[in-house]
Protein backbone atom coordinates (compact mmCIF):
# COMPACT_ATOMS: atom_id res chain seq x y z
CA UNK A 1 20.86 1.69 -14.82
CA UNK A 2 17.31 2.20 -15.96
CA UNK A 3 14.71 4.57 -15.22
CA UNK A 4 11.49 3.07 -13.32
CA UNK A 5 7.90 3.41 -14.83
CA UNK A 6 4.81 2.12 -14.18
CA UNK A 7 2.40 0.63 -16.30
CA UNK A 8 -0.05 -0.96 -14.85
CA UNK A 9 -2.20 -1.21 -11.66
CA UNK A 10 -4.11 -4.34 -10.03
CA UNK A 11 -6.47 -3.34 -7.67
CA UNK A 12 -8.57 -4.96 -5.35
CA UNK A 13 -10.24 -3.04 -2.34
CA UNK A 14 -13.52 -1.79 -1.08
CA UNK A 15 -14.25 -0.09 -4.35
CA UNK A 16 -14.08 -3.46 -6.07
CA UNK A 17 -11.62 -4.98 -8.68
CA UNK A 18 -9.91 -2.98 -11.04
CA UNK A 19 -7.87 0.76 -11.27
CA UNK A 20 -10.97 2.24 -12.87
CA UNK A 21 -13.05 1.42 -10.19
CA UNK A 22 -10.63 2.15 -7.62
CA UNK A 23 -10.37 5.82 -9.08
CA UNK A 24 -13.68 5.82 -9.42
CA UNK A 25 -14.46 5.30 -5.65
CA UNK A 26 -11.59 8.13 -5.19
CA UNK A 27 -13.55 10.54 -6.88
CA UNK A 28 -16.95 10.07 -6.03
CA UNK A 29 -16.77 11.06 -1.96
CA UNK A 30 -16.70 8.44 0.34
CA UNK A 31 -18.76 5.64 1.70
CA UNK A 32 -19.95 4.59 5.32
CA UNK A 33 -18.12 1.42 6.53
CA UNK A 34 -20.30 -1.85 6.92
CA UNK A 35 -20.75 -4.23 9.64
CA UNK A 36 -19.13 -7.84 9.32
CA UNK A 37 -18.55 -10.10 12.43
CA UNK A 38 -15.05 -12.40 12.02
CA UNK A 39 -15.63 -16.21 11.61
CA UNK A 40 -13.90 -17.46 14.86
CA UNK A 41 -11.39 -20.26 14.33
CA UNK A 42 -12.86 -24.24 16.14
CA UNK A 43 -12.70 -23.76 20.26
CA UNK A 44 -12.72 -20.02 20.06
CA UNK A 45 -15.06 -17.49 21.45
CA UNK A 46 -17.29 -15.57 19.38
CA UNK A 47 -15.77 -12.28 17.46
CA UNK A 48 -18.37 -9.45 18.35
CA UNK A 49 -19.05 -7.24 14.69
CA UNK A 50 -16.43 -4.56 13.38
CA UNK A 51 -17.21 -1.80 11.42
CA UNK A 52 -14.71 -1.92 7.94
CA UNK A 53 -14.11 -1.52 4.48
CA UNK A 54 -14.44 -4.66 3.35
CA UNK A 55 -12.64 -5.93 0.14
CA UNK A 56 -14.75 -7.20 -2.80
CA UNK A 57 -12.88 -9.88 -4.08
CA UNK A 58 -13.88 -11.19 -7.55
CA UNK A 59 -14.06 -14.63 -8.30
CA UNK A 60 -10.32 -16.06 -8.43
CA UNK A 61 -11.02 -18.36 -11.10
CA UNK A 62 -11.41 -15.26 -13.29
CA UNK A 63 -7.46 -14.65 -12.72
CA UNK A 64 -6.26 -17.54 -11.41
CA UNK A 65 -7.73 -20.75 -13.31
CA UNK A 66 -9.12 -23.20 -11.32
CA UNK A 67 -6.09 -25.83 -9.92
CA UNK A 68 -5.20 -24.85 -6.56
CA UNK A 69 -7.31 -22.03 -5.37
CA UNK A 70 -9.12 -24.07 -2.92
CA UNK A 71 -6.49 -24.02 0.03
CA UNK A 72 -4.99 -20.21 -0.40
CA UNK A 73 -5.70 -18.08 1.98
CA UNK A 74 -7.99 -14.41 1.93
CA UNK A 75 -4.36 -12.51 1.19
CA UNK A 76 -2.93 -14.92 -0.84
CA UNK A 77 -5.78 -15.28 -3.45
CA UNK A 78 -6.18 -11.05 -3.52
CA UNK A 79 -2.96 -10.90 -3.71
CA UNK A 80 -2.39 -12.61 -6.63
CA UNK A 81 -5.82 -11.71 -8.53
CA UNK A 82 -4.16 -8.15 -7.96
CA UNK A 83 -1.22 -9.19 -9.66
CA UNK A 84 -2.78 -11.15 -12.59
CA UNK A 85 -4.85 -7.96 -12.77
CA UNK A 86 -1.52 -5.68 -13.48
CA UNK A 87 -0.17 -7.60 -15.71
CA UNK A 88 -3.23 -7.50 -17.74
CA UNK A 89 -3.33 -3.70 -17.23
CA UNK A 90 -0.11 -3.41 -18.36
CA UNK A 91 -0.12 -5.57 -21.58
CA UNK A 92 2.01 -7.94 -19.54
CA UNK A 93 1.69 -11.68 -19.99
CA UNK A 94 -0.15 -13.14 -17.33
CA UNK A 95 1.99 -15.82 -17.21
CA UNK A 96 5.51 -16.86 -17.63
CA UNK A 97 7.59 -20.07 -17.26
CA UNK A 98 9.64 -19.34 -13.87
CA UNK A 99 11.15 -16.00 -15.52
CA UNK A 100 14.54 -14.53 -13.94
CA UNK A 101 13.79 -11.35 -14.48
CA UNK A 102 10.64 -11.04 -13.08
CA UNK A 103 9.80 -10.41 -9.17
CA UNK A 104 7.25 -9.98 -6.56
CA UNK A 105 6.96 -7.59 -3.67
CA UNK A 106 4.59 -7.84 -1.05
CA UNK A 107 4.00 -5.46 2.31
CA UNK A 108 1.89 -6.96 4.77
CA UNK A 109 1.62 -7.08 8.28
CA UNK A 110 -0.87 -10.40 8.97
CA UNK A 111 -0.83 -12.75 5.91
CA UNK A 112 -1.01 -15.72 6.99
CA UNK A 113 -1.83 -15.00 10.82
CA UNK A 114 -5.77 -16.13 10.63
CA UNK A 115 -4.34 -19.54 8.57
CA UNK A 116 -1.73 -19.94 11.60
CA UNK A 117 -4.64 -19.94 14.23
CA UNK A 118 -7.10 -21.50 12.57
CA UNK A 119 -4.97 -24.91 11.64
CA UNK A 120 -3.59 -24.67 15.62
CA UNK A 121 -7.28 -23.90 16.90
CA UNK A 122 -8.12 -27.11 14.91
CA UNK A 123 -5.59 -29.15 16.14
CA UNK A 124 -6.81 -28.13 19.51
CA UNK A 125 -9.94 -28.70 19.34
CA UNK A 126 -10.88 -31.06 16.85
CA UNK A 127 -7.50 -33.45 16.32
CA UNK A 128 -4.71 -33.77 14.47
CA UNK A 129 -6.67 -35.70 11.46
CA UNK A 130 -8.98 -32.69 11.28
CA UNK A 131 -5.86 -30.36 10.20
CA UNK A 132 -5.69 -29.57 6.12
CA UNK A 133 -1.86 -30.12 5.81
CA UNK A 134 -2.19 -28.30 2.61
CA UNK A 135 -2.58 -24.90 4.80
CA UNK A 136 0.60 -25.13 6.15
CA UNK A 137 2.35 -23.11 3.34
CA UNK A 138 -0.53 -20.56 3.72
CA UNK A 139 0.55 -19.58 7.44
CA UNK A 140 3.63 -17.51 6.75
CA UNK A 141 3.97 -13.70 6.03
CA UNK A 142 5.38 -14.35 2.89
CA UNK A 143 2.71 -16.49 1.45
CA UNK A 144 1.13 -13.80 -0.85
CA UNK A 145 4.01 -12.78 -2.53
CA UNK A 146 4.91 -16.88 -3.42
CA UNK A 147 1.48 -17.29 -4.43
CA UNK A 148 1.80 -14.40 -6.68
CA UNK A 149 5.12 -16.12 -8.17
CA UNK A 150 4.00 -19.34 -8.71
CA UNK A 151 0.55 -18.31 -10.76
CA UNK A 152 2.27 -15.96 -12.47
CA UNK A 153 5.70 -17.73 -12.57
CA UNK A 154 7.78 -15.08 -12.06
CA UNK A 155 11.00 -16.72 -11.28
CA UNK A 156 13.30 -13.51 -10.13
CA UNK A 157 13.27 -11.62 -6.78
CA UNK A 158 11.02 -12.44 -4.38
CA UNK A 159 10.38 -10.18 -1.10
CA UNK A 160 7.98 -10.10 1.94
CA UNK A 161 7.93 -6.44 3.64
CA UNK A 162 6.63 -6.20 6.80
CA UNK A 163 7.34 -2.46 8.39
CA UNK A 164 3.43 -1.63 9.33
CA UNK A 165 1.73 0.40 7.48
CA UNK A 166 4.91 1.21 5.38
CA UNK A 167 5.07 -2.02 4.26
CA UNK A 168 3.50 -1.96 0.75
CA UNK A 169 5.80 1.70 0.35
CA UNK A 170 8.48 -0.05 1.31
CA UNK A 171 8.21 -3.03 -1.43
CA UNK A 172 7.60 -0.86 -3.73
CA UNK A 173 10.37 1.05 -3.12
CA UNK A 174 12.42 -1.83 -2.82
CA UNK A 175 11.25 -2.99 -6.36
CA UNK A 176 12.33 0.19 -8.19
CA UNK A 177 15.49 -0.49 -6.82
CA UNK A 178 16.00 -4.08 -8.00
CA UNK A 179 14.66 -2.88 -11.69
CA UNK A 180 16.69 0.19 -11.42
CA UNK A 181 19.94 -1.54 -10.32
CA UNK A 182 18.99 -4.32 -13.10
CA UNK A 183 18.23 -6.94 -11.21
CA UNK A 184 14.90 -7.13 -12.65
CA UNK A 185 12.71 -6.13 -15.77
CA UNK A 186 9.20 -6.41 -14.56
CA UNK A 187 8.55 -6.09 -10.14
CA UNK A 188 5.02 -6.80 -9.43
CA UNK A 189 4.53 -4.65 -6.47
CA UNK A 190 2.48 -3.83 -3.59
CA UNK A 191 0.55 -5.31 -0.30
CA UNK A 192 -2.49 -7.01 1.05
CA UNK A 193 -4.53 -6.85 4.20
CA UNK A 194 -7.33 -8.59 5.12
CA UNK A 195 -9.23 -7.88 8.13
CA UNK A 196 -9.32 -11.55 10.14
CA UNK A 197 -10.41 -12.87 13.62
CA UNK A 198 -7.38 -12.99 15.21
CA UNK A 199 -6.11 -9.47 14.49
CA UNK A 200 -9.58 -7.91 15.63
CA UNK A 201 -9.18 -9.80 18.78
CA UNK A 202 -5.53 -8.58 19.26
CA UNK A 203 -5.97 -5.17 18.32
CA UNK A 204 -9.53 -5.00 20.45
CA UNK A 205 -7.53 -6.29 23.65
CA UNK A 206 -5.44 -3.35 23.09
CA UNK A 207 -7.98 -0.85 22.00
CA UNK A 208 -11.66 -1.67 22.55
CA UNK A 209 -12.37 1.04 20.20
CA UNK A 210 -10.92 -0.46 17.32
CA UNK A 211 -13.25 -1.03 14.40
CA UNK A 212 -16.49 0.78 16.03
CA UNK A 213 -15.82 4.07 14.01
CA UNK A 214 -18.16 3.98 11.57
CA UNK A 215 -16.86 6.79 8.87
CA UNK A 216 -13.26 8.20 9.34
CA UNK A 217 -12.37 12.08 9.08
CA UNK A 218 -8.73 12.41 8.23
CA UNK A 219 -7.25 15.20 9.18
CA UNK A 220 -10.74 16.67 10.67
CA UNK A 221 -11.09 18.70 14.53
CA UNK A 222 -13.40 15.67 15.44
CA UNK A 223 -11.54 12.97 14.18
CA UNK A 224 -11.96 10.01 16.31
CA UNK A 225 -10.03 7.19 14.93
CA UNK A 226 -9.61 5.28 11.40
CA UNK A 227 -11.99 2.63 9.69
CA UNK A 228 -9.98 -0.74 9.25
CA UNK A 229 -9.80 -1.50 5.49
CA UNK A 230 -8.94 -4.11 3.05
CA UNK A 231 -7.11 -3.84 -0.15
CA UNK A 232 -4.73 -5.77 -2.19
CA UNK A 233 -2.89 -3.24 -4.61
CA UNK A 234 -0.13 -4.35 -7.18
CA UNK A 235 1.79 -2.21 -9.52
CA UNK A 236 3.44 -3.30 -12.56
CA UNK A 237 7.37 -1.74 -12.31
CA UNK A 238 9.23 -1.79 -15.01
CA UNK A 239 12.30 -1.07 -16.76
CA UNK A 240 12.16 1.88 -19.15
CA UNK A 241 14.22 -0.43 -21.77
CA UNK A 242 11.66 -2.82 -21.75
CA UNK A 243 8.51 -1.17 -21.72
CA UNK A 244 9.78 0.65 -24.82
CA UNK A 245 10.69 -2.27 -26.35
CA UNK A 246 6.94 -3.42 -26.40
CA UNK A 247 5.29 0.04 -26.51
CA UNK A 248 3.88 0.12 -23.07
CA UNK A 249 1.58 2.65 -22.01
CA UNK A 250 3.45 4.95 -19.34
CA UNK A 251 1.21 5.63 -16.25
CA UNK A 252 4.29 7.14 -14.44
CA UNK A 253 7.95 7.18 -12.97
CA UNK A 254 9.38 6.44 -9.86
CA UNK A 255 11.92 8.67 -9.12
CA UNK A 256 12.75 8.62 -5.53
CA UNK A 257 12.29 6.17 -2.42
CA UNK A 258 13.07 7.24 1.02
CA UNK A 259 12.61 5.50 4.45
CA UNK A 260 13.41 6.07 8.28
CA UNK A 261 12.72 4.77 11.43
CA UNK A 262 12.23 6.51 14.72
CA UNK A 263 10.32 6.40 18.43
CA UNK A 264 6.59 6.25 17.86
CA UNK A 265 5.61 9.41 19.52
CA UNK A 266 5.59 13.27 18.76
CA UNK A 267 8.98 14.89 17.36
CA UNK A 268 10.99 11.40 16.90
CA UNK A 269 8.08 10.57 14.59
CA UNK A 270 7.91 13.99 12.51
CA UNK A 271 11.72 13.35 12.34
CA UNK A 272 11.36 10.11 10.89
CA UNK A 273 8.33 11.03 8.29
CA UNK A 274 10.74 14.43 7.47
CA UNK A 275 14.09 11.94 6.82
CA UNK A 276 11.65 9.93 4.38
CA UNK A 277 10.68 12.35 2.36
CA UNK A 278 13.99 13.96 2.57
CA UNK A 279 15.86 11.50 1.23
CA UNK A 280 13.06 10.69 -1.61
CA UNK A 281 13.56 14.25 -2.87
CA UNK A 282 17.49 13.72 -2.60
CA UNK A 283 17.06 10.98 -4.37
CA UNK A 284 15.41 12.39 -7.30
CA UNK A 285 17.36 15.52 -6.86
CA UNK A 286 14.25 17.39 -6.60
CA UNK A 287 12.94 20.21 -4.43
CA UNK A 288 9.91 20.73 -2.12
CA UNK A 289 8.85 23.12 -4.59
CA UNK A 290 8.54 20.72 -7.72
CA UNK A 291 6.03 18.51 -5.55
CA UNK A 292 2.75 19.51 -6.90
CA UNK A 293 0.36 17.45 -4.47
CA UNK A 294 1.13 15.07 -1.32
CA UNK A 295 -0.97 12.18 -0.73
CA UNK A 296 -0.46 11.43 3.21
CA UNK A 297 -1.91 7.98 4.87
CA UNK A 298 -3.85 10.19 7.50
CA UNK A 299 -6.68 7.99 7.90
CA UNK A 300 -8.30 9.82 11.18
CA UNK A 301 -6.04 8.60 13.49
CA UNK A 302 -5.56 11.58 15.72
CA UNK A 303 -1.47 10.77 16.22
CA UNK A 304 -0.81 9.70 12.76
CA UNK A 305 -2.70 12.21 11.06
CA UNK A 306 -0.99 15.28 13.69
CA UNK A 307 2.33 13.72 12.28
CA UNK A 308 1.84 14.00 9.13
CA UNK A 309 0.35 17.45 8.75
CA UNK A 310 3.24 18.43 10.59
CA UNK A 311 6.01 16.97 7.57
CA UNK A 312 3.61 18.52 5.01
CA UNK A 313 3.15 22.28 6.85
CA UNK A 314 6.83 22.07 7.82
CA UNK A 315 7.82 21.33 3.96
CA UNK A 316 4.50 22.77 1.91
CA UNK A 317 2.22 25.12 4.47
CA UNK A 318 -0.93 25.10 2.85
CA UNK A 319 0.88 25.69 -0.81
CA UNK A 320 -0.45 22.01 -2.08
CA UNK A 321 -2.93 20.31 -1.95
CA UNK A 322 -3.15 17.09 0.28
CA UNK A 323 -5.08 14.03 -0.65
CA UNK A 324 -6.23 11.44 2.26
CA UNK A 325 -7.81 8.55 0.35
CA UNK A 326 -7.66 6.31 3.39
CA UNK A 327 -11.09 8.13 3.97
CA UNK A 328 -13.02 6.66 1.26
CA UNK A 329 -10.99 2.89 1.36
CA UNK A 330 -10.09 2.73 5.50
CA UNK A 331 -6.77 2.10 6.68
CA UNK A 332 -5.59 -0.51 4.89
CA UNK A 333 -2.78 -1.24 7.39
CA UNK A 334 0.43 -3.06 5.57
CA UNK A 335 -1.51 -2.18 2.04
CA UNK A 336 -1.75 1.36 2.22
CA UNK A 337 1.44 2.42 0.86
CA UNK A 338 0.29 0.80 -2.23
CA UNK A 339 -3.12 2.17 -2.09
CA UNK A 340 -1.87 5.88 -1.59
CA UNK A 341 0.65 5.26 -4.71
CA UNK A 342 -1.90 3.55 -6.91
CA UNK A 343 -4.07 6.98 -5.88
CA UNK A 344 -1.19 8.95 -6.43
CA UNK A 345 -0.42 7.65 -10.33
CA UNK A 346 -4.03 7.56 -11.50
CA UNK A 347 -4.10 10.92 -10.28
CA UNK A 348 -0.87 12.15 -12.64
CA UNK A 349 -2.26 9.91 -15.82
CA UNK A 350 -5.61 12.03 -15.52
CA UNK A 351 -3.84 15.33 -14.15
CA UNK A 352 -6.90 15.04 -11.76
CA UNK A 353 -6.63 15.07 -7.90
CA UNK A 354 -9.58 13.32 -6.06
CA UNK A 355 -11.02 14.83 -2.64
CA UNK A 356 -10.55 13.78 0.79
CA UNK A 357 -13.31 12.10 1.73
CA UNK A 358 -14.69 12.49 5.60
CA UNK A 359 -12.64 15.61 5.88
CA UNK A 360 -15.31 18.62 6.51
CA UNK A 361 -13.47 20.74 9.18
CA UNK A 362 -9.63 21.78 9.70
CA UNK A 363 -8.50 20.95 13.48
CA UNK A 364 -6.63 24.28 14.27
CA UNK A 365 -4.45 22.10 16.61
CA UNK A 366 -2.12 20.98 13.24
CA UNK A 367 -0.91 23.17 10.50
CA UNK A 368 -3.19 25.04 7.80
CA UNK A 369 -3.05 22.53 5.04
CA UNK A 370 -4.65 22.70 2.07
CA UNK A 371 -6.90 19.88 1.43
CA UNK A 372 -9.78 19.72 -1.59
CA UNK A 373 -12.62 17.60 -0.42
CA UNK A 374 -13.93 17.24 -3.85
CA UNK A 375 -12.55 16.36 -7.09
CA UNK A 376 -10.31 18.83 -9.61
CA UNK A 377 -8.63 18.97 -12.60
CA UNK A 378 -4.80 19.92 -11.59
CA UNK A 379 -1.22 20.75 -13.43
CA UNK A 380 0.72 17.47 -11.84
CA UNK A 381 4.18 16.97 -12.68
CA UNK A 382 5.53 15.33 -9.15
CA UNK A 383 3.23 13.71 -6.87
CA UNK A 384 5.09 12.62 -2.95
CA UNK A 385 3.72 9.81 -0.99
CA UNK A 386 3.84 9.61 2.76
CA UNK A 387 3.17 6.33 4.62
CA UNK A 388 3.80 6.83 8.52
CA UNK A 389 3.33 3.78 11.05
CA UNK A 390 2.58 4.21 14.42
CA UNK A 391 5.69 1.94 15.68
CA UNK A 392 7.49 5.37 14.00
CA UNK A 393 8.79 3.45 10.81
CA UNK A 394 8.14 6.07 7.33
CA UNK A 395 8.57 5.49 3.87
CA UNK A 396 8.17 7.76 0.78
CA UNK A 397 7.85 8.12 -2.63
CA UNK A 398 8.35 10.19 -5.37
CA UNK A 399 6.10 9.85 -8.32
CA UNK A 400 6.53 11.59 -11.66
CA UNK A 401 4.08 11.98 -14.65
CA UNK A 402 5.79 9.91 -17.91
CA UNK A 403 8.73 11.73 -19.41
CA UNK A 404 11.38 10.85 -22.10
CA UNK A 405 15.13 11.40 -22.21
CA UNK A 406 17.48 12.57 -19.55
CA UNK A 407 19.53 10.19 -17.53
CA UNK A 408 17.86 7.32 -15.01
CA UNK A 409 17.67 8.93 -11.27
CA UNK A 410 18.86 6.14 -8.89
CA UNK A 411 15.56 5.63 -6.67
CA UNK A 412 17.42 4.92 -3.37
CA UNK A 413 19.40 7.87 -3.88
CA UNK A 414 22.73 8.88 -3.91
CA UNK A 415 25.00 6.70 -1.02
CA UNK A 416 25.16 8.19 2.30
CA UNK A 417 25.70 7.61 5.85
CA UNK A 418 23.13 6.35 7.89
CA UNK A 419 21.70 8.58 10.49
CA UNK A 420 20.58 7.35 13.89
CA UNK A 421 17.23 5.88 13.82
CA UNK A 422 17.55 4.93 10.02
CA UNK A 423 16.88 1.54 9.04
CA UNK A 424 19.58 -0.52 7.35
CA UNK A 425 20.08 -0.24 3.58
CA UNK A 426 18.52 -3.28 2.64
CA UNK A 427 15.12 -3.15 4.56
């Protein structure tokens, strides 16, 4: 069994391409959101403008080469730039020769949904000889994480998560598993979102709100919803036996995982987000007290964000300090587990905790919580991460700054029955 570190991030969100700019954009307060309208797919009625973070996505050439970039769709291309981009962070070769012990992890929740319409909207509208047969492959969920695998040809485990906004949390922690338990040497983990017709005509039937907020306030008394953003994040997991073996640089550890599910609403969601980060602590055989700073997924969301405070007061009061960063990026939906961990371990290689942007006043409706708007130099030894969906699925993760010697915590934990609401042991 071998202890899980990280050494190297891929990032591609808002902030542009790269962990440097990504922490960066953490650190430097926060930006307005800007107005894009959706391209609507052949036969279909005009997309009014939404108000995101939009991802800057460099050109994929640049990562990627040139053969077969054409047909790939939004996720699938920053997907796999952000892969290409953590293996170069990490000293990693960029590319391998269909490599067993090597594996992708993606959370998403709508790859390959604006591919899907567009190539039926076509066929609609416009014929069967008008439809690109090469999209096909491009339409499924798990088309970002085979992308990833075939540019990079990493020929071991290959996963699609797709738990809402725990997604990316959830492949990750399902990747420190499979390198802890051997199964793999290197996971390339993480998620993608892009922001896409169909989904802003979905979510809008449901909410005619959605993507009109033009600067979220996590956490804040006049919070009034989240700005959508997109991000493709990857980390570079790997074996502690291997990145000694080549002298990697250690950005951190991964020393517990935890996940729950539970109703969507008020106490059966605290009591999912609590059983998370419960059994993430368990799993690392750590305390609430050796958690030096939380970084929740609050992203202005009045429901989400009351749930979380709640896990943190019930668990920390106002003791640490609590980073939002889905303020300065948006709410990167299936992508912002990966996000909030990427946050997380630049912020225990610099011992530096970045603000929460948007956040100017404390809602006395949730707990006291103590949360730095601006940047500051702190003592981190364990960081927690805290994804929370609003279908009442949680995941977290425990993060540790590098450290030598002592035997390999199992991620998942020790073994133990499943409560009621949990999810299985392999999601």
């Amino acid at each position: 069994m071998s202890r899980v570190l990280v050494t190297g991030i891929g990032a591609v969100t808002s902030a542009g391409t790269g962990r440097e700019a990504l922490w960066n954009a953490l650190c430097d307060g926060g930006a307005p959101a800007t107005s894009s309208t959706p391209v609507a797919p052949p036969g279909l009625p005009a997309a009014d403008p939404v108000l995101l973070a939009p991802m800057a996505t460099p050109p994929a050439q640049e990562y990627l080469g040139r053969r077969g970039i054409r047909v790939l769709s939004p996720e699938s291309k920053a997907f796999a730039i952000a892969a290409v981009a953590a293996c170069r962070d990490a000293g990693l070769p960029t590319r391998w020769e269909c490599e067993p012990t090597v594996g992708v992890a993606a959370g998403t929740t709508t790859a390959g949904l604006a591919d899907y319409v567009e190539l039926l909207a076509t066929r609609l509208d416009l014929g069967v000889e008008r439809v690109n047969p090469a999209q096909g492959p491009q339409t499924g969920l798990n088309a970002p994480a085979a992308t990833a695998s075939i540019f990079t040809g990493a020929g071991g485990p290959n996963l699609t998560l797709s738990t809402g906004r725990a997604a990316s949390a959830d492949a990750l922690a399902a990747s420190a598993r499979a390198v802890h338990a051997g199964e793999a040497t290197v996971m390339l983990a993480g998620g993608v979102q892009t922001l896409t017709y169909p989904e802003v005509y979905a979510r809008r039937g449901v909410d005619p709100r959605f993507g009109t907020v033009d600067r979220a306030r996590p956490l804040d008394r006049e919070r009034a919803g989240a700005v959508p953003g997109e991000a493709a994040v990857v980390l570079a997991l790997e074996s502690a036996d291997a990145a000694a073996r080549r002298r990697a640089v250690v950005l951190a550890e991964v020393v517990g995982t935890g996940a729950a599910m539970g109703p969507a609403t008020g106490a059966g969601s605290v009591s999912a987000a609590r059983r998370a980060v419960d059994q993430a602590l368990a799993a690392a055989g750590a305390t609430p007290d050796e958690v030096d700073a939380v970084f929740v997924s609050a992203c202005g969301d009045p429901g989400l964000d009351a749930t979380e405070a709640t896990v943190v007061g019930q668990l920390w009061g106002d003791r640490v300090p609590v980073c939002a960063v889905q303020g300065r990026l948006g709410d990167c939906a299936g992508a912002a587990g990966a996000v909030q961990a990427a946050a997380a371990v630049l912020a225990l290689h610099a011992q530096r905790l970045p603000g929460t942007a948007g956040h100017h006043e404390p809602d006395p409706a949730l707990p006291a919580l103590r949360l730095p708007t601006a940047p500051r130099d702190e003592a981190l030894r364990q960081v927690l991460v805290l994804c929370t969906d609003p279908h009442g699925h949680a995941s977290a993760l425990l993060l540790a700054a590098p450290a030598s010697g002592g035997p390999a915590p199992d991620p998942a934990g020790p073994r133990r029955t499943a409560a009621a609401g949990d999810p299985p042991a392999s999601a």
